[in-house]
Protein backbone atom coordinates (compact mmCIF):
# COMPACT_ATOMS: atom_id res chain seq x y z
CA UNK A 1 15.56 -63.64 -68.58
CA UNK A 2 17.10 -67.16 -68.52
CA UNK A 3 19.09 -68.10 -65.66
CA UNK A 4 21.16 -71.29 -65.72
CA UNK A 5 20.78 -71.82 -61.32
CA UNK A 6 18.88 -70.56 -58.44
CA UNK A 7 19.33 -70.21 -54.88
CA UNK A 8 16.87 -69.27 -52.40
CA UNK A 9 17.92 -67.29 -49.18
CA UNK A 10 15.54 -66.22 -46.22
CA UNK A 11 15.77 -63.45 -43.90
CA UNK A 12 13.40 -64.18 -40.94
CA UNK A 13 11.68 -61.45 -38.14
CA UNK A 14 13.88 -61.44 -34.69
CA UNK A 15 11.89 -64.30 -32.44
CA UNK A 16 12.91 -62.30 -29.32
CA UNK A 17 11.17 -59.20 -30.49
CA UNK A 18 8.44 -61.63 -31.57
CA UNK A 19 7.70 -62.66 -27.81
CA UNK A 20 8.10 -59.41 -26.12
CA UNK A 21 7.19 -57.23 -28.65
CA UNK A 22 4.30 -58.83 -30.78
CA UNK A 23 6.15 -57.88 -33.63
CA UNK A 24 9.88 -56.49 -34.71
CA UNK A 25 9.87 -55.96 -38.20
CA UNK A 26 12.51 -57.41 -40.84
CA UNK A 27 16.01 -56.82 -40.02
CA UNK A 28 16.81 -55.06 -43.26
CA UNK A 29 20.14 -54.19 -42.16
CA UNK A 30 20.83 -58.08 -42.65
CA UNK A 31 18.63 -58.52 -45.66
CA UNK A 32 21.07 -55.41 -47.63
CA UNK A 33 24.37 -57.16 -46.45
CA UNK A 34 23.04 -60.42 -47.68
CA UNK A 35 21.81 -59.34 -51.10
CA UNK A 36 24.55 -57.46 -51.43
CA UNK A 37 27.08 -59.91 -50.77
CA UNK A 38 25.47 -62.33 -53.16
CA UNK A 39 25.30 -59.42 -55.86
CA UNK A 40 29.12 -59.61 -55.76
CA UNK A 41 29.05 -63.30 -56.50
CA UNK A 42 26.97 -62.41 -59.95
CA UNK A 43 23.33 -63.47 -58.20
CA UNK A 44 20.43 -61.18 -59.48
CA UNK A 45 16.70 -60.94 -57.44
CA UNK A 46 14.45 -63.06 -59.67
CA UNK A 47 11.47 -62.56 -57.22
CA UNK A 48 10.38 -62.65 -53.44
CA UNK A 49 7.65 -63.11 -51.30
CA UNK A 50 6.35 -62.46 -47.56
CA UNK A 51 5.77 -65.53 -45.20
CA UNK A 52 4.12 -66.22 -41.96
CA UNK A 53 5.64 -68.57 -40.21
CA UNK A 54 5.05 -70.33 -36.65
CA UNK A 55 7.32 -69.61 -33.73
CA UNK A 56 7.21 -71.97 -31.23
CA UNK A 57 3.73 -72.48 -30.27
CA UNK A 58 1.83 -69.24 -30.03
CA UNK A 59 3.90 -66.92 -32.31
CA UNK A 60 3.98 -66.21 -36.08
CA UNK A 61 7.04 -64.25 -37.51
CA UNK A 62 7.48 -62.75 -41.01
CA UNK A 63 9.72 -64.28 -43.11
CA UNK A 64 11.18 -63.07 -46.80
CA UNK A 65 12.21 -65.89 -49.11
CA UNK A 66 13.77 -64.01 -52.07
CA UNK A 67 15.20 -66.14 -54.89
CA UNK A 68 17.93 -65.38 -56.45
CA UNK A 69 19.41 -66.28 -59.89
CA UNK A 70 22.67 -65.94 -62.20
């Protein structure tokens, strides 16, 4: 499908449950509000992908960078 623009949004892991938790999982709560407020703009998911990414010094926390297009 051809889109005619993109935009890229990311949803990133909770950095506090990073530190005292290891780990806290992506907030999907915030990842369905945000897709679904850019749905009702006319934006569809063209594709996403999983990211580590550093936290301050010693952490990594997942991030998803979905892209969308319309």
């Amino acid at each position: 499908m051809n889109y005619k623009e993109y935009k890229v949004i990311t949803v990133v892991e909770s950095g506090f449950g990073t530190i005292f938790l290891g780990a806290s999982g992506i907030p999907t709560d915030k990842m369905e509000s945000s897709l679904n407020m850019e749905a009702a703009e006319g934006w569809q998911v063209v594709f996403q992908i999983v990211e580590q990414k550093r936290f301050l010094l010693f952490w990594t926390r997942e991030a998803i960078i979905i892209t969308l297009g319309r």
